[in-house]
PDB file of N, CA and C in Angstrom:
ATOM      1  N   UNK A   1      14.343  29.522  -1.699  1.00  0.00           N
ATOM      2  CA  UNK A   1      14.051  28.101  -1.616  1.00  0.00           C
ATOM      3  C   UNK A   1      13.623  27.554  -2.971  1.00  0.00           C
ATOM      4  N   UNK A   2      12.713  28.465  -3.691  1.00  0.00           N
ATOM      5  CA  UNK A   2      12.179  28.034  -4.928  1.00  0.00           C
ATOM      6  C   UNK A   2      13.387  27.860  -6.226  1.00  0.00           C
ATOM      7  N   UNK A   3      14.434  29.080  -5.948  1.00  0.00           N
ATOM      8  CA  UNK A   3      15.770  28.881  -6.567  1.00  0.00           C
ATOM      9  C   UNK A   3      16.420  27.796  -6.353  1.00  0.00           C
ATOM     10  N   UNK A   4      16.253  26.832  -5.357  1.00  0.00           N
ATOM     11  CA  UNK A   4      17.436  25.657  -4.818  1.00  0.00           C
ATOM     12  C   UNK A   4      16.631  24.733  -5.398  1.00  0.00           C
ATOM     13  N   UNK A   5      15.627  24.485  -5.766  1.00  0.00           N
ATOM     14  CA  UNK A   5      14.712  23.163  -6.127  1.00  0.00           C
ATOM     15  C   UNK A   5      14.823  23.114  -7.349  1.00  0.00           C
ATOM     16  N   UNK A   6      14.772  24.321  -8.318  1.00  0.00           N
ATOM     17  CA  UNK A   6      14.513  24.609  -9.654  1.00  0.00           C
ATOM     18  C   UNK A   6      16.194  24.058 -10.173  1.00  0.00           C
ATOM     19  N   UNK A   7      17.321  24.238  -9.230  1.00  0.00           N
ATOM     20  CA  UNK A   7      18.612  23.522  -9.889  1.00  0.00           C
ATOM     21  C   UNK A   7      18.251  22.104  -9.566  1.00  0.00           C
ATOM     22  N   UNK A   8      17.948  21.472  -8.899  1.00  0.00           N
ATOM     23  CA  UNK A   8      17.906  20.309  -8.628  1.00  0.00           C
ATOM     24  C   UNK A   8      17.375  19.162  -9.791  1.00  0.00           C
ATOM     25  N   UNK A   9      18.121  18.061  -9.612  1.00  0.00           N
ATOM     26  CA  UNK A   9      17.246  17.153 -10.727  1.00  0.00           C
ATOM     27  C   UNK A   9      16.108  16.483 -10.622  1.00  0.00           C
ATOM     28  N   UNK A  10      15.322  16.201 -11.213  1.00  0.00           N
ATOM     29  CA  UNK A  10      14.030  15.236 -10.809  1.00  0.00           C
ATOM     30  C   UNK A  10      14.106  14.613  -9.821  1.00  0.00           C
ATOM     31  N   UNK A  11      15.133  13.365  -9.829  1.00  0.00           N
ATOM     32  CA  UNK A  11      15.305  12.276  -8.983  1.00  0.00           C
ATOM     33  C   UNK A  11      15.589  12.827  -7.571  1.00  0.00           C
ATOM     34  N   UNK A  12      16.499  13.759  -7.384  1.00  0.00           N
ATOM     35  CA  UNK A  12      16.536  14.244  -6.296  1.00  0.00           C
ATOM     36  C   UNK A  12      15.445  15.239  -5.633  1.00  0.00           C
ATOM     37  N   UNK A  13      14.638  15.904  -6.322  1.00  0.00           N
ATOM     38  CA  UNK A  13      13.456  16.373  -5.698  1.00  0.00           C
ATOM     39  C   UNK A  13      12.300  15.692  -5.249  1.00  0.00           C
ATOM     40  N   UNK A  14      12.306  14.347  -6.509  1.00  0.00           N
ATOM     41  CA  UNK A  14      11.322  13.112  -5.936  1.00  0.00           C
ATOM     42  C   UNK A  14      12.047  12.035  -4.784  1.00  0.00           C
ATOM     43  N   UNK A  15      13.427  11.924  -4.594  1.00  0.00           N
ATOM     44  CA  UNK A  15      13.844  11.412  -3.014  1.00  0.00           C
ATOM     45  C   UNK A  15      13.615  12.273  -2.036  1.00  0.00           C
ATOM     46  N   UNK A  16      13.719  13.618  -2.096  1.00  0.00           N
ATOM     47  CA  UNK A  16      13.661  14.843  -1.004  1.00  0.00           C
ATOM     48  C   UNK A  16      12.091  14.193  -0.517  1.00  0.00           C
ATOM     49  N   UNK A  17      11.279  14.565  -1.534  1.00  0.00           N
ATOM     50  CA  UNK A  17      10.070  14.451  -1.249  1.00  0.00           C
ATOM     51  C   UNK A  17       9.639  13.330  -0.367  1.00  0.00           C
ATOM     52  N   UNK A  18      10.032  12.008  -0.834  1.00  0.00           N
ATOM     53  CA  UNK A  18      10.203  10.671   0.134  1.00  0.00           C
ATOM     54  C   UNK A  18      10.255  11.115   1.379  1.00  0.00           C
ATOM     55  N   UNK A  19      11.722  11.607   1.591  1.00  0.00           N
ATOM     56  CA  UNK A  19      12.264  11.583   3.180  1.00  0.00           C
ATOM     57  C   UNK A  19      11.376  12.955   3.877  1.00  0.00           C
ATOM     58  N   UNK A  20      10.752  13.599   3.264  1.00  0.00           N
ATOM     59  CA  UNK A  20      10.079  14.993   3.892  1.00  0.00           C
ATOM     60  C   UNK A  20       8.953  13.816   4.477  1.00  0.00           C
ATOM     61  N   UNK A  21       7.984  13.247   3.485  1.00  0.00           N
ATOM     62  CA  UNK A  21       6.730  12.601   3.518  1.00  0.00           C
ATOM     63  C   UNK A  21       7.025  11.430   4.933  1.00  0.00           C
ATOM     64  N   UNK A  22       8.263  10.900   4.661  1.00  0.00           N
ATOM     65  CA  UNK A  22       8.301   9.936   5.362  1.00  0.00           C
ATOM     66  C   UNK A  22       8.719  10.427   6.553  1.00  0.00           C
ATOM     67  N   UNK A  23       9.686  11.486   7.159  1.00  0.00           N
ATOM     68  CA  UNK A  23       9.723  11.561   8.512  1.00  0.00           C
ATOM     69  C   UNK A  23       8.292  12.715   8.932  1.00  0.00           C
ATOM     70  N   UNK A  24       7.809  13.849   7.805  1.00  0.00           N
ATOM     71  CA  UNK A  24       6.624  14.112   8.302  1.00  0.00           C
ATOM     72  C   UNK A  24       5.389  13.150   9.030  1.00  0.00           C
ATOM     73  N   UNK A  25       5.174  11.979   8.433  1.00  0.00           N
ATOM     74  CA  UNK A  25       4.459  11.078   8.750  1.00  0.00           C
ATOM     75  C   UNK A  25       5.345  10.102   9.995  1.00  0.00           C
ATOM     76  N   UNK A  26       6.570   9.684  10.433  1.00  0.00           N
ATOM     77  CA  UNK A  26       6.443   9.726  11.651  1.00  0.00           C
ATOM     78  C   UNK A  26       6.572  10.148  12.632  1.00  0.00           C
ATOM     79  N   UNK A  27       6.588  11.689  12.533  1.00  0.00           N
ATOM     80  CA  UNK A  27       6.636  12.813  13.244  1.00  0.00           C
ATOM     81  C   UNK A  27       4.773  12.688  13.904  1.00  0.00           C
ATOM     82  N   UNK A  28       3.900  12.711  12.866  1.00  0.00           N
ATOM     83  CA  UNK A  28       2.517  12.827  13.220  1.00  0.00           C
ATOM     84  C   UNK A  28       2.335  11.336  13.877  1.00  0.00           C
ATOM     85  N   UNK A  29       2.796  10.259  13.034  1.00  0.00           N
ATOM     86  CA  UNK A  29       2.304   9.112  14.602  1.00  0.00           C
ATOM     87  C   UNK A  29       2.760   9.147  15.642  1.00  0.00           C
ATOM     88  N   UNK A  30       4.193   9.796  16.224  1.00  0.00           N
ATOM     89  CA  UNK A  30       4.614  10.143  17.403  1.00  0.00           C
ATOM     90  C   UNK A  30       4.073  11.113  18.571  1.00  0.00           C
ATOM     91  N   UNK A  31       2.920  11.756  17.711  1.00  0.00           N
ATOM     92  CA  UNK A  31       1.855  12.592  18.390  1.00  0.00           C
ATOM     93  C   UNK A  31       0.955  11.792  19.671  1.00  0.00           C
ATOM     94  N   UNK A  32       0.747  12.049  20.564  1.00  0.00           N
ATOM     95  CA  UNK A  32       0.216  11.911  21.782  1.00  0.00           C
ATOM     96  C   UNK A  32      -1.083  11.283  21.790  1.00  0.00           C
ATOM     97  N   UNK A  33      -2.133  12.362  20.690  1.00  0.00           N
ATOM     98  CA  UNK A  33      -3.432  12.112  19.889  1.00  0.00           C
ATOM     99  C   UNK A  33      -3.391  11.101  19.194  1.00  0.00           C
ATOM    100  N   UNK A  34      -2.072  10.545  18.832  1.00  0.00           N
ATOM    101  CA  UNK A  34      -2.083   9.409  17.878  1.00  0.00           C
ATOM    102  C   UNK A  34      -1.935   7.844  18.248  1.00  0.00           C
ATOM    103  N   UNK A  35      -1.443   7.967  19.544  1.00  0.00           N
ATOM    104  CA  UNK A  35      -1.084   6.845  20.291  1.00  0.00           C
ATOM    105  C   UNK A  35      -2.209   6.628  21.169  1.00  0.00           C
ATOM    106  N   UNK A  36      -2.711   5.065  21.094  1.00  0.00           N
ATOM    107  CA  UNK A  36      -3.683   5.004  22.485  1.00  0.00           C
ATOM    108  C   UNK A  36      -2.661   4.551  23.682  1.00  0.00           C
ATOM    109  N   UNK A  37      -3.744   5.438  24.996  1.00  0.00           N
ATOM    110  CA  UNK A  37      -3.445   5.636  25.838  1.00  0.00           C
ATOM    111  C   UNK A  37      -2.864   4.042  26.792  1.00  0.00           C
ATOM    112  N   UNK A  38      -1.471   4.568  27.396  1.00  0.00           N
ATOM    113  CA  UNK A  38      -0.876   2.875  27.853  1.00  0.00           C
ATOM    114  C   UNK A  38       0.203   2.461  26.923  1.00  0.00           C
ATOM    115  N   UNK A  39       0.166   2.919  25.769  1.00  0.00           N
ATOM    116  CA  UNK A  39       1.147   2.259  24.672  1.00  0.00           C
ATOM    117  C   UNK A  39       2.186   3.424  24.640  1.00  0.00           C
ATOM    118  N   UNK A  40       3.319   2.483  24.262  1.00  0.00           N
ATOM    119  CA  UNK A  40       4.514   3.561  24.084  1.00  0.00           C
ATOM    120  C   UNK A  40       4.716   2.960  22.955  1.00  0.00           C
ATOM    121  N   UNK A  41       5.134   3.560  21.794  1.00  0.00           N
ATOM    122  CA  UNK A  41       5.472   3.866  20.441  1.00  0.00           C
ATOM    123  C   UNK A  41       7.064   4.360  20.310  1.00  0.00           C
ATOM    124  N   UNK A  42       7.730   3.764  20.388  1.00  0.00           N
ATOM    125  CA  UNK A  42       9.841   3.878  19.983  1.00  0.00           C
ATOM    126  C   UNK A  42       9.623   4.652  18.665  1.00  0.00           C
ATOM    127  N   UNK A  43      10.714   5.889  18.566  1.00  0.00           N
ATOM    128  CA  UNK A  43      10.768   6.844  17.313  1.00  0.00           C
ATOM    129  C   UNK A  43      11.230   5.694  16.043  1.00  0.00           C
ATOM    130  N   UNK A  44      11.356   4.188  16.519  1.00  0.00           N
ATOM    131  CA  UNK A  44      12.255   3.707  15.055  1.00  0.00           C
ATOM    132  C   UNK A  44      11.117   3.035  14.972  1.00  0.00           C
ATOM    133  N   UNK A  45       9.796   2.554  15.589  1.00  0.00           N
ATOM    134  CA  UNK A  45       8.970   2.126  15.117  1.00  0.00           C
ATOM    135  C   UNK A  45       7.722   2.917  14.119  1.00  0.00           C
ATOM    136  N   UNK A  46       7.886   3.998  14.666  1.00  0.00           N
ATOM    137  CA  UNK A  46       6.861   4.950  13.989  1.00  0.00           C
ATOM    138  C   UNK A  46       7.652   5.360  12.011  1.00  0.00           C
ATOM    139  N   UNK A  47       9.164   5.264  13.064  1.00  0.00           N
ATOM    140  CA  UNK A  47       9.790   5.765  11.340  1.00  0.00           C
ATOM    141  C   UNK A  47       9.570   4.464  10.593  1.00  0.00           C
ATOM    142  N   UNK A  48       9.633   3.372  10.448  1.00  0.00           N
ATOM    143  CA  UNK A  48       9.664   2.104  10.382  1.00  0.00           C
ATOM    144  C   UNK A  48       8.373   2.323   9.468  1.00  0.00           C
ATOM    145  N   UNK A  49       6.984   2.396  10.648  1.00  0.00           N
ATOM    146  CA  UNK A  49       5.829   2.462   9.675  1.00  0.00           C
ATOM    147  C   UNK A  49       5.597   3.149   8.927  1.00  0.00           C
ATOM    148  N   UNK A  50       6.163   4.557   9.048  1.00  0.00           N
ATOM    149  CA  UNK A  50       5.819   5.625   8.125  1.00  0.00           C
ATOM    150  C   UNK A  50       6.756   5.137   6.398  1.00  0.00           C
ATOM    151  N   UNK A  51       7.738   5.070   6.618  1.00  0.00           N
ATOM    152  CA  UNK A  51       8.675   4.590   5.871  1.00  0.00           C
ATOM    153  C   UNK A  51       7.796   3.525   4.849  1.00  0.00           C
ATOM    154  N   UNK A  52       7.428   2.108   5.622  1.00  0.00           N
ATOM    155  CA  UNK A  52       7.081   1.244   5.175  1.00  0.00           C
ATOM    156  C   UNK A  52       5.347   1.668   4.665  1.00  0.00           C
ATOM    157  N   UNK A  53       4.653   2.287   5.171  1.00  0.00           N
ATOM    158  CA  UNK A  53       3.588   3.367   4.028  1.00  0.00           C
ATOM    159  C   UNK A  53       3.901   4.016   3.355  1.00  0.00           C
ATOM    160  N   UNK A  54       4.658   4.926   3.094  1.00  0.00           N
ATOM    161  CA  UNK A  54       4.872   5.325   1.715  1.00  0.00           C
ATOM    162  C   UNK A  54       5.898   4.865   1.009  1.00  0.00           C
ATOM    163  N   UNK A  55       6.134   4.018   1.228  1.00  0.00           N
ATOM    164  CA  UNK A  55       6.877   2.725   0.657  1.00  0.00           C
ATOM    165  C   UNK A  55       6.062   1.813  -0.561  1.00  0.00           C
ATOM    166  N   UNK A  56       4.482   1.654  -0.050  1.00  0.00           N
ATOM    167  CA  UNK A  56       3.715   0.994   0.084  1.00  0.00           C
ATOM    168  C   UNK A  56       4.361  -0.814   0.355  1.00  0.00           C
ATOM    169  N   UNK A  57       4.835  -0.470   0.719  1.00  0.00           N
ATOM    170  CA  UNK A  57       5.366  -2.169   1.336  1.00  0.00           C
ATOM    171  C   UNK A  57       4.109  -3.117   2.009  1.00  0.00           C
ATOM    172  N   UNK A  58       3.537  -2.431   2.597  1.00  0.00           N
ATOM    173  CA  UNK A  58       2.714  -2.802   3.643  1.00  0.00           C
ATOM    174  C   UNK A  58       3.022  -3.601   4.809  1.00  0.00           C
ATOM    175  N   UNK A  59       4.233  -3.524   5.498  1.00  0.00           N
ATOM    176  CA  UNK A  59       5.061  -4.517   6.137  1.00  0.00           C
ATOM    177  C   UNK A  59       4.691  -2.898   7.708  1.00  0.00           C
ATOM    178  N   UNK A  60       4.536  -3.181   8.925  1.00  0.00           N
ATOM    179  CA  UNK A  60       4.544  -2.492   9.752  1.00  0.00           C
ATOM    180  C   UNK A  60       5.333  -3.095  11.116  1.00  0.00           C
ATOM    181  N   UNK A  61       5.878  -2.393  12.214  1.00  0.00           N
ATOM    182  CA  UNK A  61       6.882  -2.719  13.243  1.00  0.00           C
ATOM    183  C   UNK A  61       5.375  -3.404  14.589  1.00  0.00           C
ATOM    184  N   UNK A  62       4.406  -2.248  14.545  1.00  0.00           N
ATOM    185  CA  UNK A  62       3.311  -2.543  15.764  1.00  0.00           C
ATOM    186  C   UNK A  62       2.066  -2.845  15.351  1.00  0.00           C
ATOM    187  N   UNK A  63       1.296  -3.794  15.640  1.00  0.00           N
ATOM    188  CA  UNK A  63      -0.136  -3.251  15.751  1.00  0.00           C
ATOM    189  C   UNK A  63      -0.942  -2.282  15.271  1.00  0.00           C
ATOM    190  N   UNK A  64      -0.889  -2.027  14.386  1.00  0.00           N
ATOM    191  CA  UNK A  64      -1.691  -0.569  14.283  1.00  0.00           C
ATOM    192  C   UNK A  64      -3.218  -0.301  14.806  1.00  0.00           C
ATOM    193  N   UNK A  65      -3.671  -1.215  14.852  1.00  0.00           N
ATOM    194  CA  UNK A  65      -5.120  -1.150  15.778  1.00  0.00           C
ATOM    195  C   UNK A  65      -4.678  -0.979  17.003  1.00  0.00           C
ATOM    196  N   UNK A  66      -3.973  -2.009  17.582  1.00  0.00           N
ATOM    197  CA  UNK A  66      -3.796  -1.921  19.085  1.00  0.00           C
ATOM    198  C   UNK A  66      -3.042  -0.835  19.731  1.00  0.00           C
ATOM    199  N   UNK A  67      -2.185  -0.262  18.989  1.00  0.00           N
ATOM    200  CA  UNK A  67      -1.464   0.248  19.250  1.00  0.00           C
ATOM    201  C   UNK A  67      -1.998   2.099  18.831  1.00  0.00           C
ATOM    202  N   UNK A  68      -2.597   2.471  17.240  1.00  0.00           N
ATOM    203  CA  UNK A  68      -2.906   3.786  17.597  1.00  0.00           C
ATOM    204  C   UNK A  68      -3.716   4.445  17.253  1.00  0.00           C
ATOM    205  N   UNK A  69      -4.500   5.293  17.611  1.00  0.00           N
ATOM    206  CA  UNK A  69      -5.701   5.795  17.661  1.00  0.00           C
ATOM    207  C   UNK A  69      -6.214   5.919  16.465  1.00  0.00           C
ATOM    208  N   UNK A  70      -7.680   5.940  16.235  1.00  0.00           N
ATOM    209  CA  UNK A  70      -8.097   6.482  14.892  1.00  0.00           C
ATOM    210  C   UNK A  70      -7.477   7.357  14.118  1.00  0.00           C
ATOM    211  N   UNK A  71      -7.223   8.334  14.819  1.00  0.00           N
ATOM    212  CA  UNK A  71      -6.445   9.406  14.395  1.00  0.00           C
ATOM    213  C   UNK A  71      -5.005   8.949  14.057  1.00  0.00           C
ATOM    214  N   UNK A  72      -4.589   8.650  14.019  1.00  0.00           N
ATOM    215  CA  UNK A  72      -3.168   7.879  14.065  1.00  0.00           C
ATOM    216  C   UNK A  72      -3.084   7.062  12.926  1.00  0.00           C
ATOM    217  N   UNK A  73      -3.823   6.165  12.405  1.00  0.00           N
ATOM    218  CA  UNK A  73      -4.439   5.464  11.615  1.00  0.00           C
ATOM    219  C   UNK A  73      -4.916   6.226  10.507  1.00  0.00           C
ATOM    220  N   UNK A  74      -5.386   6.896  10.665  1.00  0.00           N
ATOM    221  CA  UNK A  74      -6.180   7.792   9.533  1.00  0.00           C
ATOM    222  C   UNK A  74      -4.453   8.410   9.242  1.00  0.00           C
ATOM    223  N   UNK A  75      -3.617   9.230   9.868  1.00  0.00           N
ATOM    224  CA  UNK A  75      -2.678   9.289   9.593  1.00  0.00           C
ATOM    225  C   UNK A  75      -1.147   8.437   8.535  1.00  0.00           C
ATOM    226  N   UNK A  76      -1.529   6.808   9.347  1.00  0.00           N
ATOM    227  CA  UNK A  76      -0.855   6.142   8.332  1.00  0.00           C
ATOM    228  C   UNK A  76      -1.612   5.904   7.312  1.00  0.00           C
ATOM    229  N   UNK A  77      -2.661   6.140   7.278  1.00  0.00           N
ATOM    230  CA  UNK A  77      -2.974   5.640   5.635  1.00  0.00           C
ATOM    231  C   UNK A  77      -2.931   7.197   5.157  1.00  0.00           C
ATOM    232  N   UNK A  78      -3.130   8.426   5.464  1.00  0.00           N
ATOM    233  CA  UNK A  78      -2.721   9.394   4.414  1.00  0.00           C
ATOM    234  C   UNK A  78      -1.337   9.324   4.134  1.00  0.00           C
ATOM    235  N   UNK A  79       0.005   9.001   4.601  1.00  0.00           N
ATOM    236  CA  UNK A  79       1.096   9.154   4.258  1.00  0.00           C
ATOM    237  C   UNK A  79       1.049   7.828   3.051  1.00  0.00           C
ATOM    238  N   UNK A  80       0.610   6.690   3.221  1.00  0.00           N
ATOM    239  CA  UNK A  80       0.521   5.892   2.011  1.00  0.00           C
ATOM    240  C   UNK A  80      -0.361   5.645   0.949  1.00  0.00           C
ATOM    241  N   UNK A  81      -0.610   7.095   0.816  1.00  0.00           N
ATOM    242  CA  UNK A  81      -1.297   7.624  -0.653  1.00  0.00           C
ATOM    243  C   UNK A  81      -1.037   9.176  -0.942  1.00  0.00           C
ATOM    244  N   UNK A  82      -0.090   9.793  -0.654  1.00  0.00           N
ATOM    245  CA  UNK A  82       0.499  10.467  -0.867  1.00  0.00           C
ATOM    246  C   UNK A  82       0.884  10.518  -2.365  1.00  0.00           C
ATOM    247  N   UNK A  83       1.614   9.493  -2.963  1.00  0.00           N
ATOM    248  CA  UNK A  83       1.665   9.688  -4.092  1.00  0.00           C
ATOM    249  C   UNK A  83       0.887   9.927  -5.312  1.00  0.00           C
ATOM    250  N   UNK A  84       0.043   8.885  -4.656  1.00  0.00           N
ATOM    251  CA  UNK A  84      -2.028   9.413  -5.332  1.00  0.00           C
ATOM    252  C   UNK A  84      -2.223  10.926  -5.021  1.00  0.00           C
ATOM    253  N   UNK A  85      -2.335  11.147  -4.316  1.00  0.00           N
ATOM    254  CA  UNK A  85      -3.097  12.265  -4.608  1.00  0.00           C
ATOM    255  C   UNK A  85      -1.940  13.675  -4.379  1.00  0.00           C
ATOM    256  N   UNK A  86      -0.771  13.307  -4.431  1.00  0.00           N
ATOM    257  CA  UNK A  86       0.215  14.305  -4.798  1.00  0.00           C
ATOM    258  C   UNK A  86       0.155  14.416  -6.447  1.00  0.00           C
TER     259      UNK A  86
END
């Protein structure tokens, strides 16, 4: 794996990184723990927000209070500082 990265060019290891960060992060708001209870959360809304946090866009599809838990929350804001502290 460390051989396949080391050919790769910058730009493409810093897009990889994007799309890892960004569907990792809406993989974790799609979590159960992450959603309050009653709300349903669509996989294109979670990708949507995750996307649009480490984007830093700040543009989101739901509610994020209403919609997901502290934990969930604490979640979108670590994916949109990722680059900070990567």
């Amino acid at each position: 794996m460390i051989n396949l990265l080391k050919k790769q060019s910058p730009v493409r290891i810093v897009a990889l990184g994007f799309a890892v960060v960004i569907l990792l992060g809406s993989l974790l708001l799609m979590l159960p723990c992450s959603i309050r209870e009653g709300v349903t959360v669509r996989y294109i809304d979670a990708l949507y927000t995750s996307t649009s946090a480490v984007c830093v866009t700040g543009l989101i599809a739901v509610d994020a209070g209403d919609t997901f838990t502290p934990l969930g929350q604490f979640f979108w804001q670590c994916s949109s500082r990722w680059v900070v502290w990567g």
